[in-house]
Each structure stands twice: as structure tokens, then as C-alpha cells.
N, C-alpha and C. Protein backbone atom coordinates (compact mmCIF):
# COMPACT_ATOMS: atom_id res chain seq x y z
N UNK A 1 -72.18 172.34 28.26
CA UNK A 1 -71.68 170.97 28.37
C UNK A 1 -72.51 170.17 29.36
N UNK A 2 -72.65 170.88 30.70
CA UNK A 2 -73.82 170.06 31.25
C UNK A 2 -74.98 169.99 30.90
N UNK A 3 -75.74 170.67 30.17
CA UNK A 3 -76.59 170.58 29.33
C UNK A 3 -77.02 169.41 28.65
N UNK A 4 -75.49 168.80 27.72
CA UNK A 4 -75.41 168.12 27.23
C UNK A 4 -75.46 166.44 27.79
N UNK A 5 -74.76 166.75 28.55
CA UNK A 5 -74.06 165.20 29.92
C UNK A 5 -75.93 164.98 30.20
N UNK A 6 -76.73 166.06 30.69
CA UNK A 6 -77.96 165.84 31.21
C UNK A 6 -79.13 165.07 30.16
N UNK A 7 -79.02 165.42 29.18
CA UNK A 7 -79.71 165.01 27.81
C UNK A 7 -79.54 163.76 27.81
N UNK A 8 -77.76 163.54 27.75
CA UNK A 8 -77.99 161.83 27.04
C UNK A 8 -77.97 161.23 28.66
N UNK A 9 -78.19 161.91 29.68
CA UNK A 9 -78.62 160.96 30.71
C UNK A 9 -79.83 160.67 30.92
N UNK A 10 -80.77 161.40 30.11
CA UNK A 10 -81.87 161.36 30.40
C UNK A 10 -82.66 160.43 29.19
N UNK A 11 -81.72 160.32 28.28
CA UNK A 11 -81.71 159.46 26.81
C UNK A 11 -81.92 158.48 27.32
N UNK A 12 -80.36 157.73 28.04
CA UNK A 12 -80.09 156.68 28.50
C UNK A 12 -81.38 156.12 29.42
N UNK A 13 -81.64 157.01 30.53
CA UNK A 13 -82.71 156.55 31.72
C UNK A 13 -84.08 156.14 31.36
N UNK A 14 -84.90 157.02 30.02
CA UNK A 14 -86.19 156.70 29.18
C UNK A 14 -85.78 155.60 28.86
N UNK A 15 -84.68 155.22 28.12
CA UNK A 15 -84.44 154.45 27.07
C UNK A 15 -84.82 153.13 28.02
N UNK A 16 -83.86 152.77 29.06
CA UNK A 16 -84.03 151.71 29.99
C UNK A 16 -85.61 151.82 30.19
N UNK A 17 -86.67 152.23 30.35
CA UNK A 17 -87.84 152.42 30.73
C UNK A 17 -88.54 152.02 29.29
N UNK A 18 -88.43 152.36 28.84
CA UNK A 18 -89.24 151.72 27.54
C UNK A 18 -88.61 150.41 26.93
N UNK A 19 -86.92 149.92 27.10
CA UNK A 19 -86.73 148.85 26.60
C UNK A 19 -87.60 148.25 27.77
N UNK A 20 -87.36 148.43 29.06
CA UNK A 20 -88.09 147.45 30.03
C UNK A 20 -89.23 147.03 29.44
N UNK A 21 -90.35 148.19 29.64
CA UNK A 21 -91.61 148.12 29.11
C UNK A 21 -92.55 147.36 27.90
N UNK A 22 -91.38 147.50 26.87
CA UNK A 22 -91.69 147.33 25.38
C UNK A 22 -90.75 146.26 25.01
N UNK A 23 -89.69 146.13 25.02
CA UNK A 23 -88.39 145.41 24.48
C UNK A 23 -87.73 146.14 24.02
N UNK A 24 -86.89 145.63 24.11
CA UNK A 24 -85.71 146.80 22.66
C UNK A 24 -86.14 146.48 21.45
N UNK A 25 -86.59 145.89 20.87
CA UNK A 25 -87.39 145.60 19.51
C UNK A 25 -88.75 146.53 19.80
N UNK A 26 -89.04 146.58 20.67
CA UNK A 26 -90.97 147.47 21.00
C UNK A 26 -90.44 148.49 20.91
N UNK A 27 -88.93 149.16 21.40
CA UNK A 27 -89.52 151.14 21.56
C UNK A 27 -88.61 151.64 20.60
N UNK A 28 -89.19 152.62 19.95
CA UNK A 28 -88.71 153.30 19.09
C UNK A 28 -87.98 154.22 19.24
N UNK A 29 -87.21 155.01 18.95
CA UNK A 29 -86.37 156.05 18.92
C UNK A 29 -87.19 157.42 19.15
N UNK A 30 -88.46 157.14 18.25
CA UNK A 30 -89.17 158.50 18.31
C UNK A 30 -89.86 158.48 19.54
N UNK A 31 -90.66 157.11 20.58
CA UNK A 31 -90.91 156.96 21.45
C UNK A 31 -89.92 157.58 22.71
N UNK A 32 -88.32 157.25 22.49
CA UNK A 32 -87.38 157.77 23.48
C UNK A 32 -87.45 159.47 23.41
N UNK A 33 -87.63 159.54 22.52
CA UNK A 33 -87.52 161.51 21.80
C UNK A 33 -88.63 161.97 22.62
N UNK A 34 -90.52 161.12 22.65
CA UNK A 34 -91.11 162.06 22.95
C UNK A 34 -91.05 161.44 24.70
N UNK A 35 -90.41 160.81 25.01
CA UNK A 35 -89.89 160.24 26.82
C UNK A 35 -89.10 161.54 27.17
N UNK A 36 -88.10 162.13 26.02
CA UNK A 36 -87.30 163.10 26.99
C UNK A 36 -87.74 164.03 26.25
N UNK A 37 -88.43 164.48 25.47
CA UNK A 37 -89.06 165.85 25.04
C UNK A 37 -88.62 166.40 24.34
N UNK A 38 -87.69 165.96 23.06
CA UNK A 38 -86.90 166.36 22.85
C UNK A 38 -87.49 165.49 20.92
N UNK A 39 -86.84 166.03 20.09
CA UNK A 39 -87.38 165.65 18.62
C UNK A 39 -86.32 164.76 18.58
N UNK A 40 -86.59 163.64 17.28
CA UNK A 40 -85.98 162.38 17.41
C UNK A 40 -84.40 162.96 17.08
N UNK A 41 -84.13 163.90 16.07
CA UNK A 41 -83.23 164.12 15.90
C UNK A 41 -81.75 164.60 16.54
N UNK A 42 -82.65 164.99 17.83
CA UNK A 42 -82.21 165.31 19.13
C UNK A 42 -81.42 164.38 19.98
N UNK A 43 -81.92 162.93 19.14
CA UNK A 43 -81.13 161.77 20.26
C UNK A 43 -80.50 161.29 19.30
N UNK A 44 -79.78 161.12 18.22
CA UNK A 44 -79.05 161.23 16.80
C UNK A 44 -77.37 162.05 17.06
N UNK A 45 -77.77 163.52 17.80
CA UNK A 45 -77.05 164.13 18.09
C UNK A 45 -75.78 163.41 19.53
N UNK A 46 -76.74 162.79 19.85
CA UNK A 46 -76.11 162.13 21.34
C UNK A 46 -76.00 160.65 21.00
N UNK A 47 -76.26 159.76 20.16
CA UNK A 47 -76.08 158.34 20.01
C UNK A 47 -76.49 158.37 18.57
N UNK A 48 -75.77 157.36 17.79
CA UNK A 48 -75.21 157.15 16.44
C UNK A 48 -76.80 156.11 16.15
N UNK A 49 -77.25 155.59 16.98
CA UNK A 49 -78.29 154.73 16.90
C UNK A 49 -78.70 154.08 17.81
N UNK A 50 -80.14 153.43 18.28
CA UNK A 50 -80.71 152.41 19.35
C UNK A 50 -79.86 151.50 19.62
N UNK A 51 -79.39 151.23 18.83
CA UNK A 51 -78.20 149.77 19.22
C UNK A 51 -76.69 150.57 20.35
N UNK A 52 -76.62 151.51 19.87
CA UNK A 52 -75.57 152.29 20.56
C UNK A 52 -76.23 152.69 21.71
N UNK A 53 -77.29 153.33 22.11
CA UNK A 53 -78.18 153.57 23.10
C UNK A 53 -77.93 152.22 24.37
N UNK A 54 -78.40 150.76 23.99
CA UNK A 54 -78.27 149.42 24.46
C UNK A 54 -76.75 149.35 24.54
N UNK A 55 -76.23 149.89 24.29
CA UNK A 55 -74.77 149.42 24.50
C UNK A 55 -74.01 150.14 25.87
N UNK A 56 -74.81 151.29 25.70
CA UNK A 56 -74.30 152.46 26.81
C UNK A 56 -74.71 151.82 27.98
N UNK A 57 -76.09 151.65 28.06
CA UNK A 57 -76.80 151.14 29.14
C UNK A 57 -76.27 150.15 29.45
N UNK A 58 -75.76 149.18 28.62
CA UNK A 58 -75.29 147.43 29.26
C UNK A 58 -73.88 147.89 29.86
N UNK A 59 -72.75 148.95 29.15
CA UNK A 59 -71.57 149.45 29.59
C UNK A 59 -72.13 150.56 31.01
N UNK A 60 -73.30 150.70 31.16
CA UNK A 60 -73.26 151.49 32.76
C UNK A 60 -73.37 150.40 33.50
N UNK A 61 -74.47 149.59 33.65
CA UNK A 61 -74.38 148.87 34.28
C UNK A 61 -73.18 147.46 34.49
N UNK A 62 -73.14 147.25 33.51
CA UNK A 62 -72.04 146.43 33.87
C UNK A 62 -70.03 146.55 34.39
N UNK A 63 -70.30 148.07 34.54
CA UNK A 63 -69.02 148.59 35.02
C UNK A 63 -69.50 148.66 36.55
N UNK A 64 -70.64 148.74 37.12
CA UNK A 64 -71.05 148.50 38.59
C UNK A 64 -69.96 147.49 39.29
N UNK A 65 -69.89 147.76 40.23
CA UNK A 65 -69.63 146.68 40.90
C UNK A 65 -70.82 146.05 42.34
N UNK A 66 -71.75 144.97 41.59
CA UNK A 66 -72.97 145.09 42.33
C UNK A 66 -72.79 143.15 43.14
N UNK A 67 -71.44 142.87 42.60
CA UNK A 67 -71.09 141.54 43.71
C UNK A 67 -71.60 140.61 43.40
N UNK A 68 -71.11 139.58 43.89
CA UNK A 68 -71.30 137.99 42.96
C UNK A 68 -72.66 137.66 43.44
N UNK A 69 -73.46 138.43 44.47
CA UNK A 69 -74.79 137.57 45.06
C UNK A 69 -75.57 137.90 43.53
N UNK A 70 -75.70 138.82 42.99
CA UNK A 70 -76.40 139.63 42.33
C UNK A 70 -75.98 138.90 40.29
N UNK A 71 -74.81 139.28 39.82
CA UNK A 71 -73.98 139.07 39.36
C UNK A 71 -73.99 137.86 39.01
N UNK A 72 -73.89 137.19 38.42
CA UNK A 72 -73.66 135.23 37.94
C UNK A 72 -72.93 135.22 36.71
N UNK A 73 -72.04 134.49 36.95
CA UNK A 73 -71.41 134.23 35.21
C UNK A 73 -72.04 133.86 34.16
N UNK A 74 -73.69 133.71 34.38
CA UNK A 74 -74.28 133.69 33.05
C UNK A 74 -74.88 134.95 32.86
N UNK A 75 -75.49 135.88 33.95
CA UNK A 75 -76.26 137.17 33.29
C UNK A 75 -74.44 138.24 33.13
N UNK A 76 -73.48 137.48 33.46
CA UNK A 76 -72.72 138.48 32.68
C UNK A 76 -72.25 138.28 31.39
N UNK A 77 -72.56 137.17 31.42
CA UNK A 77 -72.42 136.77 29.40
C UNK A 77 -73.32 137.16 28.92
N UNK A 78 -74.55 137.16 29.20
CA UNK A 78 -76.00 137.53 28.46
C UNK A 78 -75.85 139.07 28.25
N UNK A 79 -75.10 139.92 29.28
CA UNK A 79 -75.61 141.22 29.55
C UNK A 79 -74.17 141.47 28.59
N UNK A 80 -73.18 141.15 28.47
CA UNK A 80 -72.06 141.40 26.89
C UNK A 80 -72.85 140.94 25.52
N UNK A 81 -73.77 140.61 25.53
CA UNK A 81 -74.45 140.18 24.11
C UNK A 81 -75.82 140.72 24.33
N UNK A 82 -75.98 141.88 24.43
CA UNK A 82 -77.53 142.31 24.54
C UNK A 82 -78.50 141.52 23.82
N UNK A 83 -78.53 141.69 22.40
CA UNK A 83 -79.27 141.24 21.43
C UNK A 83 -79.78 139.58 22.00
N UNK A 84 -79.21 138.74 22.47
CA UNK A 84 -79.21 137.03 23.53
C UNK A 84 -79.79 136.93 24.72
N UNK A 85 -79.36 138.85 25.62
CA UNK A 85 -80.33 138.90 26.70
C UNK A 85 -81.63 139.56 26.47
N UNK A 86 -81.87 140.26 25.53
CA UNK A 86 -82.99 140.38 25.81
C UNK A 86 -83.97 139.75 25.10
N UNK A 87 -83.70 139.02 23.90
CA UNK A 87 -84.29 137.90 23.43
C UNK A 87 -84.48 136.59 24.62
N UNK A 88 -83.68 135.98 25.55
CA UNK A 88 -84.38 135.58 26.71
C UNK A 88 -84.90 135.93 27.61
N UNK A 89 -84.70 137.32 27.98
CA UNK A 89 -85.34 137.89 28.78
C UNK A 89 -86.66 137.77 28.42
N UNK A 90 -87.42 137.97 27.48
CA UNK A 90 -88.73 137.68 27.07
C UNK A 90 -89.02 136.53 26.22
């Protein structure tokens, strides 16, 4: 089981690193597979799809509590509609 917890944490952590890098439109699934070493099918097992991947990540971070300096009522609307933030983001 920890095995498992470790995988899609390590899913999740590439994943943020290559959306950074690339966009979420730039990195591929098979790109995240060869980030954690693992065959694409491997991250299939742990997330239903890339869009589910972006969803996890926007639901970690946005369960933070990182305080209004940081925080603005617009990157928390942007960051509930991924697909809006990261199309402005770039």
C-alpha cells in the first residue's frame, strides 16, 4: 500500500514539473511514465487520465492553507478551472 501512496506521489510531483515546464497541453502521459520510471500504463493504474492527474494537483494545493497574502480571489477561481488557468498562465 505504501508502495502504492509513493507512486502516485511521485505521479503527481513529475506531473507538476513537466506541466510547469511544457504546459499541460506540452506533457504527455508517456513523458510523466518515463519522469517516474515507470511504463505509461503504470500511471492508468493510479489516475483514470491527465485531466484527473491536473485535478489532484489543483485539489492538493488548493486545500493548503497558504493565506490571503499569497491566495487572491482571482487565482482561486482560475486554480477551480484549470483548463482558464493554465491557458492564462501562458
Amino acid at each position: 500500500m505504501e508502495e502504492t501512496n509513493n507512486t502516485k506521489s511521485q505521479i503527481l510531483k513529475e506531473s507538476l514539473k513537466l506541466f510547469a515546464e511544457k504546459s499541460y497541453h506540452g506533457a504527455s502521459v508517456r513523458e510523466i511514465a518515463k519522469a517516474v520510471n515507470k511504463r505509461e500504463s503504470a500511471i492508468y493504474n493510479h489516475f483514470f487520465s491527465k485531466e484527473e492527474i491536473l485535478k489532484e494537483i489543483v485539489n492538493e494545493f488548493s486545500s493548503r492553507n497558504f493565506g490571503t497574502i499569497i491566495l487572491t480571489d482571482d487565482l482561486i477561481n482560475n486554480l477551480s478551472k484549470p483548463q482558464k488557468f493554465f491557458f492564462n498562465a501562458f
